[in-house]
C-alpha atoms as a PDB file:
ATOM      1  CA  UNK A   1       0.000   0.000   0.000  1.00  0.00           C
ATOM      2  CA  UNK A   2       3.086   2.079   0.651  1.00  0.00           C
ATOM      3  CA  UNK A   3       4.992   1.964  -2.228  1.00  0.00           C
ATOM      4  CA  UNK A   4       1.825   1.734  -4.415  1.00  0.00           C
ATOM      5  CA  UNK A   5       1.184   5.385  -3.084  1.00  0.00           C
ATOM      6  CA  UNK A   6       4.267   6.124  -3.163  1.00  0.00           C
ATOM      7  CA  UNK A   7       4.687   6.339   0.240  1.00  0.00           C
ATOM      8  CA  UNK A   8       7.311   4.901   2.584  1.00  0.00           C
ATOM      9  CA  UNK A   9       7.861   4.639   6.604  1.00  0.00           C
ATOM     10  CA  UNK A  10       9.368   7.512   8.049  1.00  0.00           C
ATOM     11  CA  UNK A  11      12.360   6.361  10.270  1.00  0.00           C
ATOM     12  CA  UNK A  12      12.624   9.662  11.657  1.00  0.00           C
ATOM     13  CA  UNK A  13       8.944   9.374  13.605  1.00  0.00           C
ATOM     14  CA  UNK A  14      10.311   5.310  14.642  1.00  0.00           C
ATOM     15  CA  UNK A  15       7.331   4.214  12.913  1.00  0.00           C
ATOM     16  CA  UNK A  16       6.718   0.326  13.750  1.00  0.00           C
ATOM     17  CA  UNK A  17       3.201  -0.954  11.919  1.00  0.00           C
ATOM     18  CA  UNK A  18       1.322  -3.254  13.953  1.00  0.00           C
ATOM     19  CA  UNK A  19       0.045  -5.947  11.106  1.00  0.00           C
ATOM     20  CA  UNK A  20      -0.498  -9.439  13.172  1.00  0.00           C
ATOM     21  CA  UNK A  21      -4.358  -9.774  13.300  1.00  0.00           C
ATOM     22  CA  UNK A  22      -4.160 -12.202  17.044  1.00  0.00           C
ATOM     23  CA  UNK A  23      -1.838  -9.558  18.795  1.00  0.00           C
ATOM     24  CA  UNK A  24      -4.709  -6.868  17.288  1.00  0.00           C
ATOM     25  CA  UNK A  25      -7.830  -9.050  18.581  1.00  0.00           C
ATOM     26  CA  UNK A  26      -6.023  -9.585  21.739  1.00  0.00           C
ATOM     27  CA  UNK A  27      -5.554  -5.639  22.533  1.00  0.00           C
ATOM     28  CA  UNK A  28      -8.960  -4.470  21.598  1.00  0.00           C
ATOM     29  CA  UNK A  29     -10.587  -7.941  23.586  1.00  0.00           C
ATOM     30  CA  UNK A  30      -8.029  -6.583  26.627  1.00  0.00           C
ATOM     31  CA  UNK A  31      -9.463  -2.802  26.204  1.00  0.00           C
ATOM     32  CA  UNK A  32     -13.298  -3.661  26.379  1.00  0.00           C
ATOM     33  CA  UNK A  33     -13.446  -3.955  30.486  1.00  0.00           C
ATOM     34  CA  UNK A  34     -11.794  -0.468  30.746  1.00  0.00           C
ATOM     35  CA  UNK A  35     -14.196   0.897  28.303  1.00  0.00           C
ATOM     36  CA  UNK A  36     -17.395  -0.368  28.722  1.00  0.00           C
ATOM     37  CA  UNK A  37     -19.346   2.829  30.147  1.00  0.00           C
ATOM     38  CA  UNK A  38     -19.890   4.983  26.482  1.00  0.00           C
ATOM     39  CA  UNK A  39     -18.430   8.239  28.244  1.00  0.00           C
ATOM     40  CA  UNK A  40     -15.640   6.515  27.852  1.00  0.00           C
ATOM     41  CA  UNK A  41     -12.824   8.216  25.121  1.00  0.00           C
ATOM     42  CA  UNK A  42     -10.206   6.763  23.523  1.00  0.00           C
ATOM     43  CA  UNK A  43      -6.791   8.191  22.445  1.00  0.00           C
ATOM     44  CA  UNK A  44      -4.798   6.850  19.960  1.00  0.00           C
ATOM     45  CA  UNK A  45      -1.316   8.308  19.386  1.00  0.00           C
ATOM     46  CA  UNK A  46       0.210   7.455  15.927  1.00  0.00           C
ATOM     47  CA  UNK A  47      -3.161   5.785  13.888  1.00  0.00           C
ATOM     48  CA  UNK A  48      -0.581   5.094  10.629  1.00  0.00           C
ATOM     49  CA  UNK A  49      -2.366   2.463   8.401  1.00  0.00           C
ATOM     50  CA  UNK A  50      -5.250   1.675  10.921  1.00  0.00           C
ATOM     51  CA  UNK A  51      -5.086  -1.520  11.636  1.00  0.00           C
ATOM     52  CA  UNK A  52      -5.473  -1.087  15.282  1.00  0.00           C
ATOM     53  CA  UNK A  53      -7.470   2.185  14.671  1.00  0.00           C
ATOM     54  CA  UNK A  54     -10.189   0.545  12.744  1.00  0.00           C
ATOM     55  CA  UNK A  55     -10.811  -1.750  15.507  1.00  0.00           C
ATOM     56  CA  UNK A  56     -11.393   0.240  18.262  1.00  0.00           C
ATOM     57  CA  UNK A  57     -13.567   2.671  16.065  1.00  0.00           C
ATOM     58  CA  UNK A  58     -16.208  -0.005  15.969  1.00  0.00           C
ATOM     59  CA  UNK A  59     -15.817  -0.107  19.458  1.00  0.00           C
ATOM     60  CA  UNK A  60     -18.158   3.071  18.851  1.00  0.00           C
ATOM     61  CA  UNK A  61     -16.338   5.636  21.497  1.00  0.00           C
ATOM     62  CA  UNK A  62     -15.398   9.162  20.809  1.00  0.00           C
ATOM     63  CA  UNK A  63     -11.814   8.839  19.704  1.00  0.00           C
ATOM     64  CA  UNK A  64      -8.783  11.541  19.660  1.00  0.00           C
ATOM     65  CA  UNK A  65      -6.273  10.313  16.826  1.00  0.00           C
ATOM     66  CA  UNK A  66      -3.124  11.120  16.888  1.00  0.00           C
ATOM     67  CA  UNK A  67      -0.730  11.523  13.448  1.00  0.00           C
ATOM     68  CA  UNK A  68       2.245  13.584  12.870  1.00  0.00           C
ATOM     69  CA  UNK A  69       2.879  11.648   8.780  1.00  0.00           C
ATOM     70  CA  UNK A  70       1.424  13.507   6.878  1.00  0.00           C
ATOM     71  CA  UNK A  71       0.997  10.658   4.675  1.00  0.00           C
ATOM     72  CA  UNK A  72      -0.986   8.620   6.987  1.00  0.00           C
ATOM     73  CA  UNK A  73      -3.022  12.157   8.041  1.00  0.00           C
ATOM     74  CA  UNK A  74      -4.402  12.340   3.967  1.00  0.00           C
ATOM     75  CA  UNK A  75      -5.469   8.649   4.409  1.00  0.00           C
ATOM     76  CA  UNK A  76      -7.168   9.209   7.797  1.00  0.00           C
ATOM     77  CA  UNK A  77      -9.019  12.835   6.283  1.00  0.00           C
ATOM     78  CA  UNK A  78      -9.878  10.339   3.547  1.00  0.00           C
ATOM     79  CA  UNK A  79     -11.016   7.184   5.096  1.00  0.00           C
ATOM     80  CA  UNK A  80     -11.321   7.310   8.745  1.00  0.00           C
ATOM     81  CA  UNK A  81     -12.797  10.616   9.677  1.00  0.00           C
ATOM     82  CA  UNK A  82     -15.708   9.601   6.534  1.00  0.00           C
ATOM     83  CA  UNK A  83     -16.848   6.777   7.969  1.00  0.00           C
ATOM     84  CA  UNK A  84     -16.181   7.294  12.015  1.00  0.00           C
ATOM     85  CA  UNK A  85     -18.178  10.734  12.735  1.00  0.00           C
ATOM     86  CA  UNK A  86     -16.697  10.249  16.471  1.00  0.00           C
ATOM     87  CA  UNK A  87     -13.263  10.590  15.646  1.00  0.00           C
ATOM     88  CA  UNK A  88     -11.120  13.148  15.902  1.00  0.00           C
ATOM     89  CA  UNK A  89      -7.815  13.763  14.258  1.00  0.00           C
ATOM     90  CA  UNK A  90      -4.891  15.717  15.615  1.00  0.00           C
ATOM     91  CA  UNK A  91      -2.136  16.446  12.593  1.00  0.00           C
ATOM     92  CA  UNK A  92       1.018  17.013  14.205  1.00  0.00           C
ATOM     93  CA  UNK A  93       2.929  16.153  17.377  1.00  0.00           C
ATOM     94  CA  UNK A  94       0.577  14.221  19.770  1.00  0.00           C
ATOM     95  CA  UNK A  95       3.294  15.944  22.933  1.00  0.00           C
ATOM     96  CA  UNK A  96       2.116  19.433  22.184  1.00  0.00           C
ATOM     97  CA  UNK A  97      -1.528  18.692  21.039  1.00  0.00           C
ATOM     98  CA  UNK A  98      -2.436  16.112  23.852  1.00  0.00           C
ATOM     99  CA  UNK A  99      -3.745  19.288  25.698  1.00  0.00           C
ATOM    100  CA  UNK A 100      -6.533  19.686  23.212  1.00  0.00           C
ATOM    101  CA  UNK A 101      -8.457  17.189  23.933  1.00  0.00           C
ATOM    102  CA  UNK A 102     -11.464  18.797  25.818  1.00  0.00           C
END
């Protein structure tokens, strides 16, 4: 998906891509007791592809994203923040924009 973009990991932001659907299943199945009462919000500090991002969406909370690629910010405008009205995304350094969340 990368390279077909023409895209490519950004060493300097130590970006690591969780891919390995069990370890996924096992954090979100891990999360659910802390986050069962729906004022509940998640933050999510580097969303990159999604693949853990998409899964907690459906876990229907308001969630804070956090993304300083801009790579992976044009595919969250484009995919994620269409189809999950609860999430919000914070472009830039999630240090200095952690104090937005309200």
């Amino acid at each position: 998906f990368l390279a077909a973009n023409g895209w490519n990991a950004q060493k300097k932001f130590g970006q690591n891509f969780l891919i390995d659907p069990p370890s996924i299943q096992f954090i979100i199945q891990s999360s659910v007791p802390y986050i069962e009462a729906p004022e509940i919000e998640i933050a999510e500090i580097g969303i990159g592809l999604g693949s853990l991002t998409y899964p907690i969406l459906q876990l229907n909370r308001k969630s804070h994203l956090f993304e300083i690629d801009t790579a992976y910010i044009q595919i969250a405008e484009r995919e994620i923040l269409q189809k999950f009205q609860q999430s919000i995304l914070y472009p830039g350094d999630a240090l200095s924009r952690l104090i937005e969340i309200k």
